[in-house]
N, C-alpha and C. Protein backbone atom coordinates (compact mmCIF):
# COMPACT_ATOMS: atom_id res chain seq x y z
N UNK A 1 -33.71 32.28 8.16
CA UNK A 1 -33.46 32.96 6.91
C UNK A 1 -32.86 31.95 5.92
N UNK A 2 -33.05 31.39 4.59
CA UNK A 2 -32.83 31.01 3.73
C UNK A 2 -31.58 31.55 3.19
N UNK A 3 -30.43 30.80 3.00
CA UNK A 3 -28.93 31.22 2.61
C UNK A 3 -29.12 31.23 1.32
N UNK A 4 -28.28 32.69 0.78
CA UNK A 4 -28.04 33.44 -0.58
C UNK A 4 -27.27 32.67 -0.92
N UNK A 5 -27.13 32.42 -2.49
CA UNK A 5 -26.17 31.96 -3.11
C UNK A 5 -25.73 33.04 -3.78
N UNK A 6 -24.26 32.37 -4.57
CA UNK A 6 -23.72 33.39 -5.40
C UNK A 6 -24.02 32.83 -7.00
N UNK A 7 -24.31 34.23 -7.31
CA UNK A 7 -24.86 33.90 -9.08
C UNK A 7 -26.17 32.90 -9.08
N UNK A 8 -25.63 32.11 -10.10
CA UNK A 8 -26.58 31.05 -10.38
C UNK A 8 -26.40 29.52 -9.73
N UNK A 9 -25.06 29.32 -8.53
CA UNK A 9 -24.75 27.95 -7.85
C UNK A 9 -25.83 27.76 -6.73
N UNK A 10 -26.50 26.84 -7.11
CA UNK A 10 -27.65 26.52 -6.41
C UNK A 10 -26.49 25.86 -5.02
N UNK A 11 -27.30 26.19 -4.08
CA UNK A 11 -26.79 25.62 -2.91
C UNK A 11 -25.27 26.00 -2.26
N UNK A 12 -24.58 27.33 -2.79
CA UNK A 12 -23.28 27.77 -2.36
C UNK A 12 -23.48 28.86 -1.45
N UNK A 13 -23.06 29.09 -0.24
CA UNK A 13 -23.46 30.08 0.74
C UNK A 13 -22.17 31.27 -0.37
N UNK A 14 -22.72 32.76 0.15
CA UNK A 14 -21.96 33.57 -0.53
C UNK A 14 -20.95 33.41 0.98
N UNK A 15 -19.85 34.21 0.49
CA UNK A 15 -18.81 33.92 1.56
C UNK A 15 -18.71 35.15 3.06
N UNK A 16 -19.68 35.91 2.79
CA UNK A 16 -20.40 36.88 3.92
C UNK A 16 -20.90 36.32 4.94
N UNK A 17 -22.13 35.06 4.51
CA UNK A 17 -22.95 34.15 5.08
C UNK A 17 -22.14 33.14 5.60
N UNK A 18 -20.97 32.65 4.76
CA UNK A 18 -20.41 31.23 5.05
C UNK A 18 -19.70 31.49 6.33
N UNK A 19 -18.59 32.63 6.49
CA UNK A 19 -18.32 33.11 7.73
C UNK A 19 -19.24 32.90 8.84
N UNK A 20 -20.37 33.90 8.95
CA UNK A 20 -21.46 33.89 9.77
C UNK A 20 -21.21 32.48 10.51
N UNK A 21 -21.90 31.51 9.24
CA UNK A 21 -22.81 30.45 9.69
C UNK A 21 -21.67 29.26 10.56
N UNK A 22 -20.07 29.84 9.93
CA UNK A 22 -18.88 28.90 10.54
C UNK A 22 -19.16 29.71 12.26
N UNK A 23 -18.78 30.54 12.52
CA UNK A 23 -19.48 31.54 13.95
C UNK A 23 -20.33 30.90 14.85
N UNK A 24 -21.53 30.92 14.16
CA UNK A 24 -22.50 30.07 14.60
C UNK A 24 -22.22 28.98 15.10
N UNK A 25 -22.00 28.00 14.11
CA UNK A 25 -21.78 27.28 14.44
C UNK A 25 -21.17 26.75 16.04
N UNK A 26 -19.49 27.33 16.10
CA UNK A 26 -18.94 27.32 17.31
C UNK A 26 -19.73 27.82 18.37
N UNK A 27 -20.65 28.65 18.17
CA UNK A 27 -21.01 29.07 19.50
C UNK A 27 -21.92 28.09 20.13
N UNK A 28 -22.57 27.28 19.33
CA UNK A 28 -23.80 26.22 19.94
C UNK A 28 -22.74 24.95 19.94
N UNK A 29 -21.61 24.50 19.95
CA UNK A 29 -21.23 23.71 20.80
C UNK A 29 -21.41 23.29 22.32
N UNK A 30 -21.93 22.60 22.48
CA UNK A 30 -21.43 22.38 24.18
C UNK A 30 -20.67 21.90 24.71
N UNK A 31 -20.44 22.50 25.61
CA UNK A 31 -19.11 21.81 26.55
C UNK A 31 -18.77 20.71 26.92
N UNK A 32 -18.08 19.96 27.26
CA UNK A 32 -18.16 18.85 27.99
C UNK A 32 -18.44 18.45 29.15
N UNK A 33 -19.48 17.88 29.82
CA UNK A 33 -19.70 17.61 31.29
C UNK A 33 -18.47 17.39 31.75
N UNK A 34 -18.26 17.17 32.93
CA UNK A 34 -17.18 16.62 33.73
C UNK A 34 -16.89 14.80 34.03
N UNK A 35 -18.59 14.23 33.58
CA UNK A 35 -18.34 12.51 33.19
C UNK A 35 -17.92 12.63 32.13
N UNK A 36 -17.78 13.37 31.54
CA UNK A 36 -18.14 13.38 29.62
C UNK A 36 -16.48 12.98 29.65
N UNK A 37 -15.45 14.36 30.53
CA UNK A 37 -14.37 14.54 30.63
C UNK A 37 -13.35 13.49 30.89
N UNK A 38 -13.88 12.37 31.70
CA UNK A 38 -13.17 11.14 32.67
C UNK A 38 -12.99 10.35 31.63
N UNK A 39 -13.82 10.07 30.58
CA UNK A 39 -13.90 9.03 29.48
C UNK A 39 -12.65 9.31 28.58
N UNK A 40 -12.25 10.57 28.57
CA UNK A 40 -11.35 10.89 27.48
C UNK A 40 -9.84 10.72 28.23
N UNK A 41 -9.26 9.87 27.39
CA UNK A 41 -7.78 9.01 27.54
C UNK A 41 -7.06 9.99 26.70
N UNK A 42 -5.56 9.27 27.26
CA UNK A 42 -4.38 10.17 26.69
C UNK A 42 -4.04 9.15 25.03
N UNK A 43 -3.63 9.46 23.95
CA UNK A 43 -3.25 9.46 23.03
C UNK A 43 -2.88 8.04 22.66
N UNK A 44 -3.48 6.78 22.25
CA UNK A 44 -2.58 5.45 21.97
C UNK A 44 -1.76 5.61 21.07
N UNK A 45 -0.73 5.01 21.59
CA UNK A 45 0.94 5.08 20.56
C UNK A 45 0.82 3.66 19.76
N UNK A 46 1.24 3.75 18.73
CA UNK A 46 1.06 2.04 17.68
C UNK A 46 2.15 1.78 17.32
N UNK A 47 2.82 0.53 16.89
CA UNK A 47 3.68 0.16 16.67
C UNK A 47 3.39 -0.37 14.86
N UNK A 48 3.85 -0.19 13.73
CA UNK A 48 3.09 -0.80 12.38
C UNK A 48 4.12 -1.04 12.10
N UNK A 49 4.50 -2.51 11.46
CA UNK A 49 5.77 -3.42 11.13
C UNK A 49 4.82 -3.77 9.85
N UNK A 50 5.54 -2.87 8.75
CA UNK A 50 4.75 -3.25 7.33
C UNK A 50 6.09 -4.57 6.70
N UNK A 51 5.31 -6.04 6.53
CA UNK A 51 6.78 -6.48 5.80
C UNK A 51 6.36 -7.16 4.23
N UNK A 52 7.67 -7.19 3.96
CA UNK A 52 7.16 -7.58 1.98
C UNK A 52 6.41 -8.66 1.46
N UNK A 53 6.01 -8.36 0.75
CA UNK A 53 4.96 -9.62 0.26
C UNK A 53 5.99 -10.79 0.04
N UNK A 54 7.85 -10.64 -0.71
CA UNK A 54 7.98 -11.42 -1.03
C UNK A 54 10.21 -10.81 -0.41
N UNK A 55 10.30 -12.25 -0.40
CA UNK A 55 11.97 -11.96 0.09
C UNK A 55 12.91 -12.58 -0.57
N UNK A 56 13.35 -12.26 -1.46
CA UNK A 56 15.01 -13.09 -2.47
C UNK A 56 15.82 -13.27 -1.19
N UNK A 57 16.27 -14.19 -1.36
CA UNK A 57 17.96 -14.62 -0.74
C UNK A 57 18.77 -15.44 -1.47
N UNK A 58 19.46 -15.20 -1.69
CA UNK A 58 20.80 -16.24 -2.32
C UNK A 58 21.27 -17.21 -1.66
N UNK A 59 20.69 -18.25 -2.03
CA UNK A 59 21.61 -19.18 -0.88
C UNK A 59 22.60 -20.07 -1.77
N UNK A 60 23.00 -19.32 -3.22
CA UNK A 60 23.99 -20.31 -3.93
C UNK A 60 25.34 -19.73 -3.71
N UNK A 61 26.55 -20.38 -3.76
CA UNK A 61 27.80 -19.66 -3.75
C UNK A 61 28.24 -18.49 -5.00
N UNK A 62 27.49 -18.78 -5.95
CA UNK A 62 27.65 -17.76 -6.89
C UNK A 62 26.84 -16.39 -6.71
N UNK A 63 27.60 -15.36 -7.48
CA UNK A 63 26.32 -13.91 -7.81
C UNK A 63 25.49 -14.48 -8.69
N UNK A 64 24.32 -13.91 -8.50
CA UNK A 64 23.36 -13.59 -9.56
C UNK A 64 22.44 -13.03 -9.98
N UNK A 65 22.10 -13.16 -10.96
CA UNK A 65 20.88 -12.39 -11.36
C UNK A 65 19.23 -12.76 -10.97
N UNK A 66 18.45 -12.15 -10.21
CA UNK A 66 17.33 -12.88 -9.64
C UNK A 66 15.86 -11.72 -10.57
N UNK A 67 15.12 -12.50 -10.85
CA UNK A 67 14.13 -11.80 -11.55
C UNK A 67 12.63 -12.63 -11.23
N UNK A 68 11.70 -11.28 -10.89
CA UNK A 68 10.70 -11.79 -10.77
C UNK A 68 9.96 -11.20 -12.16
N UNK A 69 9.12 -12.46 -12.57
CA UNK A 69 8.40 -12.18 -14.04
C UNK A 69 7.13 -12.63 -13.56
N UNK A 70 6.06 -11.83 -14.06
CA UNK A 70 4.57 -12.22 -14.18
C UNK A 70 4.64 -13.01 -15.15
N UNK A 71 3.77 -13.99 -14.91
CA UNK A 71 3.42 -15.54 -15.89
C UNK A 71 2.51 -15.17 -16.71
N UNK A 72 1.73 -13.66 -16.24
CA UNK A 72 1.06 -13.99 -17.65
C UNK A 72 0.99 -13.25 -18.76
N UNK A 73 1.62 -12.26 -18.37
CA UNK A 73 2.32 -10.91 -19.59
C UNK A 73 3.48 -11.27 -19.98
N UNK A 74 4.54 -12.35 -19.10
CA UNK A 74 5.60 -12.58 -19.76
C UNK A 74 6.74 -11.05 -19.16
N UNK A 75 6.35 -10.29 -18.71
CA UNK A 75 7.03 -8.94 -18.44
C UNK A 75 7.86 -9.05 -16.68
N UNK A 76 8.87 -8.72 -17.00
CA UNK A 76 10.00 -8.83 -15.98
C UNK A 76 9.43 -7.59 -14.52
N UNK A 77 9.00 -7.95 -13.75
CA UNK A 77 8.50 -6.83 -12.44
C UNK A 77 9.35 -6.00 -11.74
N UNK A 78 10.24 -7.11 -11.34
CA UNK A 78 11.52 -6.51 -10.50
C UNK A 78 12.68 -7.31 -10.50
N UNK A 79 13.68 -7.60 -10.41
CA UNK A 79 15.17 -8.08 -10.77
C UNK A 79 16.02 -7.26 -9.89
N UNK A 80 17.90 -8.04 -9.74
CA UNK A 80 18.36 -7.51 -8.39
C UNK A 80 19.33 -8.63 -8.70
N UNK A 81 20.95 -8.22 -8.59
CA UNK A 81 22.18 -8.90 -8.62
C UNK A 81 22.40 -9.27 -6.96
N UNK A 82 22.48 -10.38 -7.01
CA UNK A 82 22.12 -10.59 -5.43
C UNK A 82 23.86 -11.13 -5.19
N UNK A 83 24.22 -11.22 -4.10
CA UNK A 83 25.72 -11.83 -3.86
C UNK A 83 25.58 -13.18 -3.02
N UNK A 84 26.33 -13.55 -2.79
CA UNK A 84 25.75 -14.77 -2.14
C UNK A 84 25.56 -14.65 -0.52
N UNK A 85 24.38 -15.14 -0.38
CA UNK A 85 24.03 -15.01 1.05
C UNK A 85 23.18 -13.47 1.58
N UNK A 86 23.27 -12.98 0.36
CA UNK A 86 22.42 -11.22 0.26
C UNK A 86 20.87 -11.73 0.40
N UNK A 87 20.34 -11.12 1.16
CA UNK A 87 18.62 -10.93 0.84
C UNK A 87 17.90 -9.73 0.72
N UNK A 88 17.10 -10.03 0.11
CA UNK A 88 16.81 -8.71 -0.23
C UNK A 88 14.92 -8.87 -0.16
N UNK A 89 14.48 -7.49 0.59
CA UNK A 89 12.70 -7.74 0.40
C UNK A 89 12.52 -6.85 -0.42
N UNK A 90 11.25 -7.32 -1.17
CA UNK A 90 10.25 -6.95 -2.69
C UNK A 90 9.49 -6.32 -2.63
N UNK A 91 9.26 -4.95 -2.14
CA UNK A 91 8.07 -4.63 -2.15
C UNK A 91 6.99 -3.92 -3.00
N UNK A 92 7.89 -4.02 -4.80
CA UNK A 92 7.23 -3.69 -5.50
C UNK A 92 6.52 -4.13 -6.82
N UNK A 93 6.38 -5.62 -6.32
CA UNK A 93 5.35 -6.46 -6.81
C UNK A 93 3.84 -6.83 -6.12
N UNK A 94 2.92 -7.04 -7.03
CA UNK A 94 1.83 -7.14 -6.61
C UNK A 94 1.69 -8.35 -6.38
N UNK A 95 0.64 -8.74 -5.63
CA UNK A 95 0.72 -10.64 -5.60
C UNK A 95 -1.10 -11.28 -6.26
N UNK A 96 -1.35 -10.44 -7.23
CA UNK A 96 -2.81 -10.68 -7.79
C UNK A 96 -2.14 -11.26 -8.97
N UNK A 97 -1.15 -11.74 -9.65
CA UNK A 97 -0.85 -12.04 -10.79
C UNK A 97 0.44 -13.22 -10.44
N UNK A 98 0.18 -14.28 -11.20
CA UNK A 98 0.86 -15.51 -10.69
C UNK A 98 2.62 -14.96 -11.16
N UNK A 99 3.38 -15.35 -9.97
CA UNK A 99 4.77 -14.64 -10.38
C UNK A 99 5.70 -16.02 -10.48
N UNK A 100 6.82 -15.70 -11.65
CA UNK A 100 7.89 -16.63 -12.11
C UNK A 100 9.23 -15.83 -11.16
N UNK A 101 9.74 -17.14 -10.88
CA UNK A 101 11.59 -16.55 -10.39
C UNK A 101 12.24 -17.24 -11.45
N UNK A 102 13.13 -16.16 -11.90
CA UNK A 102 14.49 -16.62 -13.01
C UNK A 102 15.44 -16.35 -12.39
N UNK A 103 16.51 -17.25 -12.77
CA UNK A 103 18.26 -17.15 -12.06
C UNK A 103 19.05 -17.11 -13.43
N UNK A 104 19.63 -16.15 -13.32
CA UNK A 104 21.29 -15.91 -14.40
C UNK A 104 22.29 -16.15 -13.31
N UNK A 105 22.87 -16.91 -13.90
CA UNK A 105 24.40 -16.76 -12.84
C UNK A 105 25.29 -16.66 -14.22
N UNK A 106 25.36 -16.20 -15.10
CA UNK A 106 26.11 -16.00 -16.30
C UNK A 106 26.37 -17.27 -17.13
N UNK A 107 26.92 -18.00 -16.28
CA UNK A 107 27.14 -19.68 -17.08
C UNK A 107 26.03 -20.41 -17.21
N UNK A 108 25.38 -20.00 -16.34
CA UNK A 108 23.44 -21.21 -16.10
C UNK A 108 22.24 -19.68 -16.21
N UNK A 109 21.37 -19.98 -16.46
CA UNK A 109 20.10 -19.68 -16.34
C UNK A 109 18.86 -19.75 -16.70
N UNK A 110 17.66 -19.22 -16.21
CA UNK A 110 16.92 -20.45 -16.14
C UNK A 110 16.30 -19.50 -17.95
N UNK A 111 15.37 -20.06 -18.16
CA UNK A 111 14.87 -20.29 -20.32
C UNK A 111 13.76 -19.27 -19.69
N UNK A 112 14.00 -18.10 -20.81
CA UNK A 112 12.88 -16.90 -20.46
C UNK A 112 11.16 -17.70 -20.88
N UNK A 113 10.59 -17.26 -19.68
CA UNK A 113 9.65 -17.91 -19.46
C UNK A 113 8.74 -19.36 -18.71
N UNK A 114 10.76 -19.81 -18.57
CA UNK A 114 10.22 -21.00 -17.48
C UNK A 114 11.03 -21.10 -16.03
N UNK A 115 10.53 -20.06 -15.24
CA UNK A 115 10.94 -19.72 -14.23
C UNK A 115 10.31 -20.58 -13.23
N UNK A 116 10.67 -20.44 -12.33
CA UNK A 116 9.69 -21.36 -10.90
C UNK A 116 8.76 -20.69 -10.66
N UNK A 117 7.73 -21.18 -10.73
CA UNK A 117 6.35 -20.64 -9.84
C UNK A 117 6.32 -20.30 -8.74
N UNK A 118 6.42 -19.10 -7.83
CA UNK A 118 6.93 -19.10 -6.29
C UNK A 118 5.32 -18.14 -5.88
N UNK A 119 4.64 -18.32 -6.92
CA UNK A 119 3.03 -17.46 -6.40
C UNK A 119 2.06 -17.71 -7.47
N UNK A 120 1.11 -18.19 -7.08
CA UNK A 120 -0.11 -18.53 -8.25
C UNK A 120 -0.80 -17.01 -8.40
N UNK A 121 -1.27 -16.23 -7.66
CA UNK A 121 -1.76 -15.25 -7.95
C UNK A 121 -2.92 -15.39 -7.53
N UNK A 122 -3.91 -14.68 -8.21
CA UNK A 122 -5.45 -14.59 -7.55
C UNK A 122 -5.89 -13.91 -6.21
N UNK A 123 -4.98 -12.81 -6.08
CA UNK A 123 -5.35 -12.24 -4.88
C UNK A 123 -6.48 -11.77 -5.05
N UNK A 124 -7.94 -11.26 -3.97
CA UNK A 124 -8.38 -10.58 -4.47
C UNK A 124 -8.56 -9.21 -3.47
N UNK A 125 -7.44 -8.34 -3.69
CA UNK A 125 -7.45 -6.97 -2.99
C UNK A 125 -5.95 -7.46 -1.78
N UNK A 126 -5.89 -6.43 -1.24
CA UNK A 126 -4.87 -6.27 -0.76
C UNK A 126 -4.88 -7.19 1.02
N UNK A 127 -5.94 -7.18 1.39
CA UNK A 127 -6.24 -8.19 2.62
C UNK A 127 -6.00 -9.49 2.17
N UNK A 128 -6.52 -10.01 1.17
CA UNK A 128 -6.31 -11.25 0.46
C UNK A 128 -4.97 -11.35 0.17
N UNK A 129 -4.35 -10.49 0.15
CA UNK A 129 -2.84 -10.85 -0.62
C UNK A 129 -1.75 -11.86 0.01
N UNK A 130 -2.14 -11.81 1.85
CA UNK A 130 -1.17 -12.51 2.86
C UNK A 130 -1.69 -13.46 2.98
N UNK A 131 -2.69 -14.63 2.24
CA UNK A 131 -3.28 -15.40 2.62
C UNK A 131 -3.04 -16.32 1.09
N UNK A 132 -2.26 -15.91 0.37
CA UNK A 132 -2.27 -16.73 -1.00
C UNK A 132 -0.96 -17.67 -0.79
């Protein structure tokens, strides 16, 4: 039998039929043999250790101010008053865009815009990203 639609939706079972045909369905399953049965294992457990693309640490005796800037918008990503000997992981920078580190320690810091290069960029996609 050719399934009714509703109105004018070409190809929508009405929901009388859609029941039915879910019914159906289950009933022409088959079972599983008993080799079928031996093949099927208990549940693998995983272990996933996601870690940051990128990790600040302070290794100066002073606090400071740590900032990561994209090189090529010029725009500040993420920043973080670090203490000395604090580290801290980044995980909300991307690594497709070449990134600058700036340091304020209040008396020194580094000239907006000429930060250290600590990533050229050019990822392409997120597999590529641990390999730059």
């Amino acid at each position: 039998e050719k399934p009714k639609t509703n109105g004018d939706t070409a190809g929508v079972l009405s929901p009388s039929k859609m029941g039915k045909g879910i019914k159906n369905a289950r009933n022409k399953v088959s079972k599983a043999t008993e080799s079928e049965k031996a093949d099927i294992h208990a549940p693998v457990t995983y272990a996933l250790t996601i870690h940051p693309p990128i990790i600040i640490e302070n290794l100066l005796p002073e606090r400071g101010r740590f900032e990561l800037m994209n090189a090529v918008t010029q725009s500040v990503l993420w920043w973080s008053n670090l203490e000395p000997g604090e580290r801290v992981p980044v995980h909300t920078v991307g690594l497709d865009a070449p990134l600058l580190l700036l340091v304020n320690l209040g008396f020194c810091r580094t000239p907006v815009g000429e930060g250290a290069l600590i990533h050229h960029g050019g990822g392409a996609g997120i597999l590529r990203a641990g390999l730059n």
